[in-house]
Protein backbone atom coordinates (compact mmCIF):
# COMPACT_ATOMS: atom_id res chain seq x y z
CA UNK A 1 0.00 0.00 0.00
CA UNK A 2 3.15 2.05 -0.22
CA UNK A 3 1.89 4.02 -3.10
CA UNK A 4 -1.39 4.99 -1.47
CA UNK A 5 0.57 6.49 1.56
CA UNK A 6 2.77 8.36 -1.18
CA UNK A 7 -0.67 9.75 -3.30
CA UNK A 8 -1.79 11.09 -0.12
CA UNK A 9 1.34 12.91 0.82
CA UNK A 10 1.68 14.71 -2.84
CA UNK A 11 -0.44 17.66 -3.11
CA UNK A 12 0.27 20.53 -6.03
CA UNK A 13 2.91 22.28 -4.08
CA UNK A 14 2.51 25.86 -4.14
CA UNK A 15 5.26 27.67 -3.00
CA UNK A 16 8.84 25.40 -3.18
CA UNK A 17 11.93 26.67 -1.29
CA UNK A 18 14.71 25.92 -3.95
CA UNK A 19 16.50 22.94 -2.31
CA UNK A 20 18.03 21.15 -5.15
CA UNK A 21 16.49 17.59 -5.95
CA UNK A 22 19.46 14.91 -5.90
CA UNK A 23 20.49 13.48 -8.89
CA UNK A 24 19.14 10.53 -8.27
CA UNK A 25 16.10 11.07 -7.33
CA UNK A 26 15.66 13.12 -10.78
CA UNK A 27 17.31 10.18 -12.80
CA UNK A 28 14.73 7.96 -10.81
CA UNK A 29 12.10 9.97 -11.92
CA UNK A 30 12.60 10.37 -15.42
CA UNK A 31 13.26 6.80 -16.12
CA UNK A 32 9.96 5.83 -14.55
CA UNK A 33 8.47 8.45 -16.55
CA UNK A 34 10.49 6.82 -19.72
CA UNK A 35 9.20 3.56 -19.17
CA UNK A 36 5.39 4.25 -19.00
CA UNK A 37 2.57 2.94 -20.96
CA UNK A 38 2.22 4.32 -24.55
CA UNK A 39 -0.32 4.19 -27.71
CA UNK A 40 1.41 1.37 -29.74
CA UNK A 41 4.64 2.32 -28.07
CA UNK A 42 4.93 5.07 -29.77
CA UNK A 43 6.15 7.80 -27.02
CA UNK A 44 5.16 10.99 -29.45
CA UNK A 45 6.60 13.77 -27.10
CA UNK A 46 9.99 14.53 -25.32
CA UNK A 47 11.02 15.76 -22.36
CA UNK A 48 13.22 18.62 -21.37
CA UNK A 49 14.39 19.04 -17.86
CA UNK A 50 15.45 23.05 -17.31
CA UNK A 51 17.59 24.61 -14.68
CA UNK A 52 19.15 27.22 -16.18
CA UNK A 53 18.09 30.34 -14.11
CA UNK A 54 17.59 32.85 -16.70
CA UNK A 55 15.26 30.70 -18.94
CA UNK A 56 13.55 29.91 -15.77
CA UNK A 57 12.73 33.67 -15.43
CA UNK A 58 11.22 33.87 -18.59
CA UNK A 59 9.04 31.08 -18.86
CA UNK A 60 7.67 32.28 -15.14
CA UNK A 61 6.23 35.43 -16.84
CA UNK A 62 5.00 32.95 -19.61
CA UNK A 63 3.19 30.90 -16.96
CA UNK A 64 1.21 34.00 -14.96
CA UNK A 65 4.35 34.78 -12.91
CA UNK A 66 3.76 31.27 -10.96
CA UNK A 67 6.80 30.99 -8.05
CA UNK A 68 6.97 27.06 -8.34
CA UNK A 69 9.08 27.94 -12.15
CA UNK A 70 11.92 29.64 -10.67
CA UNK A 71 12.09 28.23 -6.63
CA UNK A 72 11.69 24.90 -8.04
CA UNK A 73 15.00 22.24 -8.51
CA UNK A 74 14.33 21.33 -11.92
CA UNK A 75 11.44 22.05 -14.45
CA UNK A 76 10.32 19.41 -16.45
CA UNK A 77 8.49 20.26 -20.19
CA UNK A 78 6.23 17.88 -21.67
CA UNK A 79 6.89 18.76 -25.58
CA UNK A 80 4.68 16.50 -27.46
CA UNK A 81 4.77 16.07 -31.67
CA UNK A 82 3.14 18.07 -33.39
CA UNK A 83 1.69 15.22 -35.75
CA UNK A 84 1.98 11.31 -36.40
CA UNK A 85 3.71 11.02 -40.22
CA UNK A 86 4.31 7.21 -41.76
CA UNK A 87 8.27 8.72 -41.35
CA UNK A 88 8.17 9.26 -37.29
CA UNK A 89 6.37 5.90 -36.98
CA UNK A 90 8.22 3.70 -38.82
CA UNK A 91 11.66 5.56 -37.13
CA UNK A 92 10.10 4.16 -33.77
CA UNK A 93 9.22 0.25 -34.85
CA UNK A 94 12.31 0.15 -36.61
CA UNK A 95 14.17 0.95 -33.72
CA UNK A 96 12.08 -1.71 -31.78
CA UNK A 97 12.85 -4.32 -33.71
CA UNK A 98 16.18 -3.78 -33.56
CA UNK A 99 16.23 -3.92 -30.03
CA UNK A 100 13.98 -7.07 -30.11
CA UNK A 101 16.32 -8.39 -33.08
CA UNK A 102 13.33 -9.16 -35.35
CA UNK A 103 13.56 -8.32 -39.04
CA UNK A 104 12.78 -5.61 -40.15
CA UNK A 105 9.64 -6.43 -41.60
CA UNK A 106 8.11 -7.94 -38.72
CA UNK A 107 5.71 -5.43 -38.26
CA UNK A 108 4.94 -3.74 -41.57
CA UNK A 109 0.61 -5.16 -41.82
CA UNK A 110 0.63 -3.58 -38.42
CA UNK A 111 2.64 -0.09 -39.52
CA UNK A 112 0.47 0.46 -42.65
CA UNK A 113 -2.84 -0.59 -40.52
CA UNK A 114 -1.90 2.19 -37.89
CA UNK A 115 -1.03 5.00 -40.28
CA UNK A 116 -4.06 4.01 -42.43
CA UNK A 117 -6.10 4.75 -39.17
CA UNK A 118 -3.93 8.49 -37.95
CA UNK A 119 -3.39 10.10 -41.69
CA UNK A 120 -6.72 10.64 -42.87
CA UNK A 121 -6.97 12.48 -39.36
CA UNK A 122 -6.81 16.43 -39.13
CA UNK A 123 -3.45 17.72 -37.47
CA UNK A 124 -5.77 19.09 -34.80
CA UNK A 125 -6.36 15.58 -34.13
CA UNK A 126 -2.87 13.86 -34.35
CA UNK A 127 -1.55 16.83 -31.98
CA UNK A 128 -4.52 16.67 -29.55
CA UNK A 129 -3.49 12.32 -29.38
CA UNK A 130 0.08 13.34 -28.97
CA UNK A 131 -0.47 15.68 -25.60
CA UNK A 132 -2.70 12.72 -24.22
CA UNK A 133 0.09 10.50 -24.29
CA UNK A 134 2.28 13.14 -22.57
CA UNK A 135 -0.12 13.19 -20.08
CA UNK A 136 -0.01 9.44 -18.92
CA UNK A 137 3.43 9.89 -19.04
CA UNK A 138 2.71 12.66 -16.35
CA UNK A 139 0.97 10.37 -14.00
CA UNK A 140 3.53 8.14 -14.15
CA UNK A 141 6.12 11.16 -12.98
CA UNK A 142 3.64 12.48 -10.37
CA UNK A 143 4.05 9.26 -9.15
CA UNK A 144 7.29 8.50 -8.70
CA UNK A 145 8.10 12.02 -7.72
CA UNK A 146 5.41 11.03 -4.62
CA UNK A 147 7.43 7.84 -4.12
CA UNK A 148 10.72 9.94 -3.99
CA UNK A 149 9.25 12.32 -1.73
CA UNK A 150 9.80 15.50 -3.91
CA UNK A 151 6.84 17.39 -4.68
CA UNK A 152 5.99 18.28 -8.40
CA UNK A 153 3.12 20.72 -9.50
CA UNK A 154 1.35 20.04 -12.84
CA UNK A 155 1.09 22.97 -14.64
CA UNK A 156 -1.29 23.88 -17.60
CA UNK A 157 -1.19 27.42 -16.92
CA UNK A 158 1.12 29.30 -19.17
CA UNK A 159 1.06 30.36 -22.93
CA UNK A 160 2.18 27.41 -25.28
CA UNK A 161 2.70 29.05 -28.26
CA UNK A 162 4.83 31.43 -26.44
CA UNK A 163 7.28 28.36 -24.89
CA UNK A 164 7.52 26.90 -27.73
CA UNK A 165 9.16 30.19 -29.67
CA UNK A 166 11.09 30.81 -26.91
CA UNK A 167 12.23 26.80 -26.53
CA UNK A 168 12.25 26.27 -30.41
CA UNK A 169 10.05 23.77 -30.21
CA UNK A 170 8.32 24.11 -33.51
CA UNK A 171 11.65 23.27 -35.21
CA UNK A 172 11.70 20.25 -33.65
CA UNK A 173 8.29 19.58 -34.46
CA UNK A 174 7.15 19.55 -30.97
CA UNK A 175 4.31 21.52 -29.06
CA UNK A 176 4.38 22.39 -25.05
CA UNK A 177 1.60 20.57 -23.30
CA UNK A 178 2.29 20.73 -19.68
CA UNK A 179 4.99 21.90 -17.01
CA UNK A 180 5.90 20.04 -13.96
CA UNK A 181 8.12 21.37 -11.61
CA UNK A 182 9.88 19.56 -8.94
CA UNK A 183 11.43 20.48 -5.80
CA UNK A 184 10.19 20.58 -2.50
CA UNK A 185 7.66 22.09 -0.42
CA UNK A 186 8.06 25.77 1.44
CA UNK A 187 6.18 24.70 4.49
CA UNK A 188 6.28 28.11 6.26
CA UNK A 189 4.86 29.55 3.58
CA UNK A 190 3.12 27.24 1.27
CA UNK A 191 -0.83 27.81 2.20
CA UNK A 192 -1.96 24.33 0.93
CA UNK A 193 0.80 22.17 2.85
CA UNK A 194 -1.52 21.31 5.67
CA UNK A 195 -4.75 21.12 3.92
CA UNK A 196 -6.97 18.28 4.38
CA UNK A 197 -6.36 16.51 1.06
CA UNK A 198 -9.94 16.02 -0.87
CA UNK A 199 -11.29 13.67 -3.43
CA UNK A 200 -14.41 12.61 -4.95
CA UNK A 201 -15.80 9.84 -2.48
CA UNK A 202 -15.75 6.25 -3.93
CA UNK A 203 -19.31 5.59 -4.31
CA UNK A 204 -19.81 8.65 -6.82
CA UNK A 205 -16.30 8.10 -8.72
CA UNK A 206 -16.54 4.46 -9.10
CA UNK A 207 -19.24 2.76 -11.03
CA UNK A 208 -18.99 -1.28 -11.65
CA UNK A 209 -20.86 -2.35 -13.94
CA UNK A 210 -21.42 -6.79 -13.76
């Protein structure tokens, strides 16, 4: 039940105090996030972990001025693709088969079955797919940060199109489509820290159906 105990303990941490997060903790936390679940394995975003202090300032003013940017240890962007293309997809199985040392061919009925399905799709649509995918990816990193014990604060609010000029994402085909930063908690002056934590009950989130 070690994982409960750690959900309860996270909260979105809302004021940090700028103690650096070990190295190892970080590495932990990024290679849970690299190994989570994935539409067809296809892991259509990056990551990009920032600490340089300067870029920090300017990407607070890009997120509403929130403190958690700079007085964080490390901010993590989610940068998902901008689109699925047959190219990007057939990079990805071709570097799973290697791995798997299958031939290269292995996996073509399913390649042209899965771009037969995303490329009649608007770009809209492919992008949209993309950031969802980032976003499991987030849980998993909430998670483990919880498990670490260093607090990270999902963050939607800031101006994408306005990270991703001033990261260069569009170059790399990428779009911003969430922040998390992670550090740890400013308990003299975070107001949330000792807030009851607060859910939807059980009986109205859950519904079996037999």
């Amino acid at each position: 039940m070690s994982l409960i105990e750690d959900l309860k303990w996270r909260y979105a941490t809302k004021k940090m105090n700028g103690n650096v997060v070990p190295q190892e903790k970080l590495d932990y936390i990024l290679e849970a996030t690299r190994l989570t679940a994935s539409s067809s394995g296809l892991q259509p975003y990056e990551i990009f972990v920032i600490t340089n202090p300067e870029l920090l300032e300017k990407i607070k003013v890009l997120a509403w001025n929130q403190s958690q940017i700079t007085d964080c240890s490390h901010l993590l962007v989610f940068a998902a693709w901008d689109g699925y293309s047959l190219e990007r997809i057939e990079k990805v199985f071709a570097r799973i088969l290697a791995e798997r040392g299958l031939p290269a061919n292995t996996m073509d009925d399913y390649k042209k079955t899965l771009w037969g399905m995303y490329e009649p799709l608007p770009q809209e649509w492919h992008a949209n797919h993309a950031a969802r995918q980032a976003y499991i990816a987030l849980g998993t990193a909430l998670a483990a940060a919880a498990e670490q014990k260093v607090d990270a604060t999902p963050m939607e609010g800031f101006t994408p199109a306005e990270l991703d000029k001033l990261l260069e994402l569009k170059e790399k085909g990428l779009k911003s489509a969430v922040l998390l930063p992670l550090g740890y908690r400013d308990e003299a002056n975070d107001w949330l820290v000792n807030m009851k934590k607060v859910r939807t009950p059980k009986e109205t989130f859950i519904t079996e159906i037999k």
